[in-house]
C-alpha atoms as a PDB file:
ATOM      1  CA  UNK A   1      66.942  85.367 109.150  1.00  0.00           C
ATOM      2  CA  UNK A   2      69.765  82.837 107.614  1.00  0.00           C
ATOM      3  CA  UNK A   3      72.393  82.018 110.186  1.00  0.00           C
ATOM      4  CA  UNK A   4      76.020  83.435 110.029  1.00  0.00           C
ATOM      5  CA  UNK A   5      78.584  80.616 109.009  1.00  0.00           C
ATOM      6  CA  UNK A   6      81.044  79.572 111.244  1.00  0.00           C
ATOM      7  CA  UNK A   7      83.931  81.329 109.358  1.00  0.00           C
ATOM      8  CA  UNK A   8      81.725  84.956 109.371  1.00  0.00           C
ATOM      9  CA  UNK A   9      80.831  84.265 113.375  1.00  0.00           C
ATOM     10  CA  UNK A  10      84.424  83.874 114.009  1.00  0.00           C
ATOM     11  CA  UNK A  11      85.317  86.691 111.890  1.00  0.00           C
ATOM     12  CA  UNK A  12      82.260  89.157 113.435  1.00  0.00           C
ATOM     13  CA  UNK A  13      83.688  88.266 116.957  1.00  0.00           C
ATOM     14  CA  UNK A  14      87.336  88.593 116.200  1.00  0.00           C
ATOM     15  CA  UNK A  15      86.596  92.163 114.877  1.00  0.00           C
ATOM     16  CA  UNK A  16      84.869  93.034 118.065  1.00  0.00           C
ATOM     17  CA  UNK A  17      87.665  91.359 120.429  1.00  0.00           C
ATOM     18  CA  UNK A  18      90.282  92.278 118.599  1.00  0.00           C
ATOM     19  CA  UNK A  19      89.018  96.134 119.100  1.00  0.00           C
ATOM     20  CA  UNK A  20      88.338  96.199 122.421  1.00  0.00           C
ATOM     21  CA  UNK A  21      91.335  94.143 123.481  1.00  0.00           C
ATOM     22  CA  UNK A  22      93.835  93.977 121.330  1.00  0.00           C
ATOM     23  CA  UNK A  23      95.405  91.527 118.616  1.00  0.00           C
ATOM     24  CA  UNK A  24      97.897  90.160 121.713  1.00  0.00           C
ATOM     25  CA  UNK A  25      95.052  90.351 124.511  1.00  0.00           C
ATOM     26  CA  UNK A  26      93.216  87.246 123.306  1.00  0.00           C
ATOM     27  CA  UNK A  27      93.611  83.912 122.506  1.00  0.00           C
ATOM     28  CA  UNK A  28      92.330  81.466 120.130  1.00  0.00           C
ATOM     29  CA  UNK A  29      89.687  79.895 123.057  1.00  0.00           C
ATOM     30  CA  UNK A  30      88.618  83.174 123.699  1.00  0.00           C
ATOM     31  CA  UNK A  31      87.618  84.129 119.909  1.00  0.00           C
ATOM     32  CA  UNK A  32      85.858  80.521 120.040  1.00  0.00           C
ATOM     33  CA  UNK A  33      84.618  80.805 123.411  1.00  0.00           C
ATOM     34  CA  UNK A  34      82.538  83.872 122.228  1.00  0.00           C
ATOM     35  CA  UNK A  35      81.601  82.645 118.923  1.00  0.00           C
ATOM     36  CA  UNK A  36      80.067  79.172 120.799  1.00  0.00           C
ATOM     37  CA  UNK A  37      82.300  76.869 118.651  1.00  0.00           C
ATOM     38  CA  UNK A  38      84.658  74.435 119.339  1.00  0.00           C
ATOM     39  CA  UNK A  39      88.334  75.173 119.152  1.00  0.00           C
ATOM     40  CA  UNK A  40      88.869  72.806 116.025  1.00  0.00           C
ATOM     41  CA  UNK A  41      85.661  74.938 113.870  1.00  0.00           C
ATOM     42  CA  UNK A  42      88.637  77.263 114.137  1.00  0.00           C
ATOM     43  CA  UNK A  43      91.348  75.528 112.412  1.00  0.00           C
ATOM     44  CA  UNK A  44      89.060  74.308 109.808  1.00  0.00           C
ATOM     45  CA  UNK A  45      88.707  77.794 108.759  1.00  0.00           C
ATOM     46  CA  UNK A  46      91.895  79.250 109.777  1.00  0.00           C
ATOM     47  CA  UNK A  47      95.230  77.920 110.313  1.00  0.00           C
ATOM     48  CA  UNK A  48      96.336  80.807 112.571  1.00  0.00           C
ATOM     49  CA  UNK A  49      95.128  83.464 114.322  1.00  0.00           C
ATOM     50  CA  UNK A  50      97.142  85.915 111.896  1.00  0.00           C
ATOM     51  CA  UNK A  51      95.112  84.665 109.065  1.00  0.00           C
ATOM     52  CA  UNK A  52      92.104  85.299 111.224  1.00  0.00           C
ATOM     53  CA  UNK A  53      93.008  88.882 111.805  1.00  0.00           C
ATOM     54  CA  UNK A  54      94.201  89.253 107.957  1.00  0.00           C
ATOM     55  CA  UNK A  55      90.253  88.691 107.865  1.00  0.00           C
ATOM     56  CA  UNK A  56      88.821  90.873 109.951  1.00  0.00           C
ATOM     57  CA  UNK A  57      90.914  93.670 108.571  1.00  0.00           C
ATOM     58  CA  UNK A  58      89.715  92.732 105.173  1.00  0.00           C
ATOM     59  CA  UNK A  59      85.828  93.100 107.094  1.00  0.00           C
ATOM     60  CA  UNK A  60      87.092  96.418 108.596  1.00  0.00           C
ATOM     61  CA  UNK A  61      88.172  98.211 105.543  1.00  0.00           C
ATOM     62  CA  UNK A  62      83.970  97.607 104.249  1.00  0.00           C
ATOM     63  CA  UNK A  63      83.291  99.726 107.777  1.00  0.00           C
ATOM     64  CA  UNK A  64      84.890 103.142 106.770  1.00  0.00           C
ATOM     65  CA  UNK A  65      82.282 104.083 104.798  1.00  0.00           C
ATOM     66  CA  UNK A  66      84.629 105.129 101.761  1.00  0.00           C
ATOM     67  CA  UNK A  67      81.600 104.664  99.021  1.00  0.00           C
ATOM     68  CA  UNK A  68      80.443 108.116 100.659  1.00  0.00           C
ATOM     69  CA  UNK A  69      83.539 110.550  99.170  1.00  0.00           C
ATOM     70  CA  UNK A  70      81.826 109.138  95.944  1.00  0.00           C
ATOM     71  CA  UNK A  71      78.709 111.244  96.190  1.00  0.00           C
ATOM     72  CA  UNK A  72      78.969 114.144  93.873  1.00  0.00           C
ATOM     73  CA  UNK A  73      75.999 115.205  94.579  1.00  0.00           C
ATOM     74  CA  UNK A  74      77.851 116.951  97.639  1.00  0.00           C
ATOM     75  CA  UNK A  75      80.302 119.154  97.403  1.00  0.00           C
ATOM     76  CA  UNK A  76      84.124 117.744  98.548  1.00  0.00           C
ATOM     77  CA  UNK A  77      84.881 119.468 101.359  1.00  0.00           C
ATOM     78  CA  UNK A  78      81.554 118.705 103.250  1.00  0.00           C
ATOM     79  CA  UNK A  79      81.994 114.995 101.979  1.00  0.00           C
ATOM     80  CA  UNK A  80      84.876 114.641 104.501  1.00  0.00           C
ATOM     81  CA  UNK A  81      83.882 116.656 106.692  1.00  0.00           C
ATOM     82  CA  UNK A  82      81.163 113.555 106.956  1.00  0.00           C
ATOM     83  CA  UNK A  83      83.297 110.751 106.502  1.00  0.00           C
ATOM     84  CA  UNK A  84      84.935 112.375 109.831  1.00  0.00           C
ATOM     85  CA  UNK A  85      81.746 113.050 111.675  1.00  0.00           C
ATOM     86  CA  UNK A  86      80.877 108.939 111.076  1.00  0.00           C
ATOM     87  CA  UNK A  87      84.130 108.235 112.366  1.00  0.00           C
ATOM     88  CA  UNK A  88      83.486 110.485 115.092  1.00  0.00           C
ATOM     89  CA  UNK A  89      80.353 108.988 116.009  1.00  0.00           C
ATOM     90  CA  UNK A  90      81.802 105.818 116.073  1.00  0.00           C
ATOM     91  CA  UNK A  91      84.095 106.406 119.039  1.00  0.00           C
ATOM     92  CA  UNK A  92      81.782 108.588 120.725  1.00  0.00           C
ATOM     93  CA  UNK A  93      79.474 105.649 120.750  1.00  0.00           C
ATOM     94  CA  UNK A  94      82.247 103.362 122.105  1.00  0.00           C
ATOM     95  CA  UNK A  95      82.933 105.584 124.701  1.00  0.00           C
ATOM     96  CA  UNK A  96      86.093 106.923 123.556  1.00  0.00           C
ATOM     97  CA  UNK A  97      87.785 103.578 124.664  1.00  0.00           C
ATOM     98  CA  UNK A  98      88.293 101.482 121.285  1.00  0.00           C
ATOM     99  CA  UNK A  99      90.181 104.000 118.964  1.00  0.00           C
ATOM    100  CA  UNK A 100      90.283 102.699 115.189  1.00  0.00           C
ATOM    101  CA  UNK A 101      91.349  99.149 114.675  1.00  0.00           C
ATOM    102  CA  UNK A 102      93.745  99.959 112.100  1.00  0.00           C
ATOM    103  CA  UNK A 103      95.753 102.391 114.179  1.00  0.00           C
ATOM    104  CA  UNK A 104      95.622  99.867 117.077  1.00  0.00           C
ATOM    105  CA  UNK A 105      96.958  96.937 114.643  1.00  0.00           C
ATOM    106  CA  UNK A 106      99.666  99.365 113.227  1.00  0.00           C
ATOM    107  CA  UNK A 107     101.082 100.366 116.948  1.00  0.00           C
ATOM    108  CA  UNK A 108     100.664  96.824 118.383  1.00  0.00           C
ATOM    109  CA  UNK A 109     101.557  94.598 115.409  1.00  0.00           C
ATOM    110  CA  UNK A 110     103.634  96.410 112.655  1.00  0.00           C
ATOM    111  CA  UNK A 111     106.801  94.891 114.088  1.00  0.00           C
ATOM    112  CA  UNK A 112     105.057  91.378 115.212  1.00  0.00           C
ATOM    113  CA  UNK A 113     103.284  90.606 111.461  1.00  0.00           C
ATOM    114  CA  UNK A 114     105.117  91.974 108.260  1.00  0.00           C
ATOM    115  CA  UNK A 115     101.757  90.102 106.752  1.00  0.00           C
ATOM    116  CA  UNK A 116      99.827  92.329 108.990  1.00  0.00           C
ATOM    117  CA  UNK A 117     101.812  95.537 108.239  1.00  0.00           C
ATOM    118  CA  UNK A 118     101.891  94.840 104.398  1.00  0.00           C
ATOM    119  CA  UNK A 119      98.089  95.002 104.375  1.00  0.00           C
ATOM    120  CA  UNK A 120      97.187  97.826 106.617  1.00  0.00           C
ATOM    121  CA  UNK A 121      99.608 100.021 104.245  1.00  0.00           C
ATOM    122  CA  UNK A 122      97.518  98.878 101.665  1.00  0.00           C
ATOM    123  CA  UNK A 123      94.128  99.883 103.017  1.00  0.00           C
ATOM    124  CA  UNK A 124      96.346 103.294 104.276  1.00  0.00           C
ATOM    125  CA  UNK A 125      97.509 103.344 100.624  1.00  0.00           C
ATOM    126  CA  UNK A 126      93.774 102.899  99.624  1.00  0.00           C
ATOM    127  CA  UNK A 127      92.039 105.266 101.877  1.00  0.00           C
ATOM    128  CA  UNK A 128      94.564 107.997 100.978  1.00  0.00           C
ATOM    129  CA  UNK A 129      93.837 107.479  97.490  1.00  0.00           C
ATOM    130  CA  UNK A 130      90.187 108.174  98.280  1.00  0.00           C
ATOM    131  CA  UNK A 131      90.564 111.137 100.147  1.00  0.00           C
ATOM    132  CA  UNK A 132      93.145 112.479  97.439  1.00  0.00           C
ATOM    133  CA  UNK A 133      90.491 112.438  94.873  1.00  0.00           C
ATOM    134  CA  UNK A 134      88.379 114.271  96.773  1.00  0.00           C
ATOM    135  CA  UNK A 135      91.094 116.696  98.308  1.00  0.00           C
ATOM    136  CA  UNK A 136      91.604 117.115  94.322  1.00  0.00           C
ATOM    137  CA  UNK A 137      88.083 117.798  93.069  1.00  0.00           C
ATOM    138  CA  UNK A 138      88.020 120.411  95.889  1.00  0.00           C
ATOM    139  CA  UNK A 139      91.316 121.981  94.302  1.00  0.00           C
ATOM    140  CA  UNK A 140      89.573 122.036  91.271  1.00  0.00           C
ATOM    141  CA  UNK A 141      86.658 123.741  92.169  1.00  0.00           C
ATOM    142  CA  UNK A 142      88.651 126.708  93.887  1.00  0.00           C
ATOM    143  CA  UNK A 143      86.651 125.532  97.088  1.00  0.00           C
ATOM    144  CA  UNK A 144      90.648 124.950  98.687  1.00  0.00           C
ATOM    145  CA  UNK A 145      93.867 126.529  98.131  1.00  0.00           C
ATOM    146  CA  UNK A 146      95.172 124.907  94.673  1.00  0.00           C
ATOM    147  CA  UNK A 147      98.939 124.765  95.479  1.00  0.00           C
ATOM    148  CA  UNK A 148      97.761 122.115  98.438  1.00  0.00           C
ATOM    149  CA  UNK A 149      99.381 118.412  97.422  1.00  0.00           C
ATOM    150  CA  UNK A 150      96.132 115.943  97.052  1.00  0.00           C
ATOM    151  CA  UNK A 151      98.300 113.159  98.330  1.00  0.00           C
ATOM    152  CA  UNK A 152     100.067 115.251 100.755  1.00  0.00           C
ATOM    153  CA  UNK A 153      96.995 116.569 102.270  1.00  0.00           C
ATOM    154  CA  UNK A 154      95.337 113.440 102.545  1.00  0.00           C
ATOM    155  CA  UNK A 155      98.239 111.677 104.060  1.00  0.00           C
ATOM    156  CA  UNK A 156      98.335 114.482 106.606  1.00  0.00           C
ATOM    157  CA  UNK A 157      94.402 114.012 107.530  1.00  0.00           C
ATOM    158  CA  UNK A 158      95.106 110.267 108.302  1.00  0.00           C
ATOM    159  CA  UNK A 159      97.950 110.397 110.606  1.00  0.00           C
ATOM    160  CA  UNK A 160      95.846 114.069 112.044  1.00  0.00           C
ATOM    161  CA  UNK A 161      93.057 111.683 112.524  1.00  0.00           C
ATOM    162  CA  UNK A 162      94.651 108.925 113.843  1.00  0.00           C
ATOM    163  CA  UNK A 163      96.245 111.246 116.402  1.00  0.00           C
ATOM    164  CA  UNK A 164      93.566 112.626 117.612  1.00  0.00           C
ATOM    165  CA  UNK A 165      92.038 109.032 118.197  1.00  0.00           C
ATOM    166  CA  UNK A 166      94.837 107.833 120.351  1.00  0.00           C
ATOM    167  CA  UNK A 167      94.522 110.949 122.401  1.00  0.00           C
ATOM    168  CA  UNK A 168      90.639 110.592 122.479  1.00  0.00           C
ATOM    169  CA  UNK A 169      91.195 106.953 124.158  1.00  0.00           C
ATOM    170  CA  UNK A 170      93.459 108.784 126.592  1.00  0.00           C
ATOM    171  CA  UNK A 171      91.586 111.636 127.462  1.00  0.00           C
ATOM    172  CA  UNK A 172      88.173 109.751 126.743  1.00  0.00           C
ATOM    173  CA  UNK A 173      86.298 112.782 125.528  1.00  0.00           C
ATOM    174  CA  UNK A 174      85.464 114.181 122.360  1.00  0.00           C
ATOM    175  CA  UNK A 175      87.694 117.214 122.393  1.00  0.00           C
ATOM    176  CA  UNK A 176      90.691 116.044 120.350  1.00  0.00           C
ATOM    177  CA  UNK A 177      88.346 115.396 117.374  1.00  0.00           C
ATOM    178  CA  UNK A 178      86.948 119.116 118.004  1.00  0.00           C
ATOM    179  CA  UNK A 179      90.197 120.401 117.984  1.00  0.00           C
ATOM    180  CA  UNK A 180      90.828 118.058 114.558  1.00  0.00           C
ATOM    181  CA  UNK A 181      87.413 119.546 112.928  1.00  0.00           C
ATOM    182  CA  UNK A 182      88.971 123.527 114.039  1.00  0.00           C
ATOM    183  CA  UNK A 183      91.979 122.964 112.384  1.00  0.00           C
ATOM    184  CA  UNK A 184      91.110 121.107 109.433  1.00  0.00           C
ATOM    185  CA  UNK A 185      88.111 122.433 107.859  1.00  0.00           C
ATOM    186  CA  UNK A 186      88.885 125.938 109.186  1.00  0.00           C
ATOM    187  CA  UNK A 187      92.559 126.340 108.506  1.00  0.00           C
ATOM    188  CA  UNK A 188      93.262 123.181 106.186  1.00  0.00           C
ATOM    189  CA  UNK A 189      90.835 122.649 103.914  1.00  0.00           C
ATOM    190  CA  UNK A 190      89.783 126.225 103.489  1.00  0.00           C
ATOM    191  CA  UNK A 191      90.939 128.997 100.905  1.00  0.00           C
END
């Protein structure tokens, strides 16, 4: 198997400190200490550690499994209903402890890095144009009440979701995202 370069190691291990620590909870020497390079490997690849994290977002955004609202094979309501359940599993298989990068970047950073908070509105912007689609084809099909706003509704998922993440790192249990599933595909997206 070909060996990572030097600018995906660093980017691999930023991602994973990054998400269990936190943009401001390490350093430089600690994203180099765990790749196994030397400090200046860093700079030759980036020139700060904002750049760096500009990069793992960018690595990030290939992890939310987006390509699956795509399927038309499956009908749009069950299509999120499983680009949830991934994101479910996900925390459930970090213990409830990391909650979604993105939603960790946007409370710690947003006011530190307008770089930062210009592209996580982006992939917001992008992943609520996803789900609209989707939230639309299911309008279309009768399968959810038609006078529901595509945009609207999927706007309303994301900050539902990211809610019940933050409250799923506090409470470190599942039951916020059960409470999310109730509401949304029983209530929300249902005629």
């Amino acid at each position: 198997m070909a060996r990572r370069n030097v600018r995906d190691q660093l980017i691999v291990v930023a991602l994973e400190l990054f998400h269990t620590r936190g943009y401001n909870g390490c350093g430089v020497s600690d994203i180099t200490d765990a790749t196994g390079v030397p400090k200046g490997s860093f700079y030759n690849h980036f020139k700060s550690k904002e750049l760096l994290a500009l990069a793992v977002l960018e690595r990030y955004q290939s992890l939310l499994g987006m390509d699956a609202l795509k399927d038309r094979s499956k009908p749009p309501v069950p299509r999120l209903r499983s680009l949830f359940e991934g994101y479910m599993a996900f925390q459930a298989k970090w213990g409830f402890s990391r909650g979604c990068l993105l939603g960790n970047f946007g409370a710690e950073l947003s006011s530190q890095s307008p770089a930062i908070r210009k592209v996580l509105k982006k992939i917001f912007e992008r992943w609520c144009d996803a789900v609209a689609q989707v939230v639309q084809e299911a309008k279309e099909r009768g399968d959810i009440d038609k006078r529901r706003d595509a945009q609207q509704t999927a706007r309303f998922l994301y900050n539902a979701w990211q809610g019940a993440v933050i409250n799923s790192k506090v409470t470190r249990s599942q039951a916020p995202f059960e409470n999310f599933f109730a509401v949304i595909f029983d209530s929300v997206m249902t005629r």
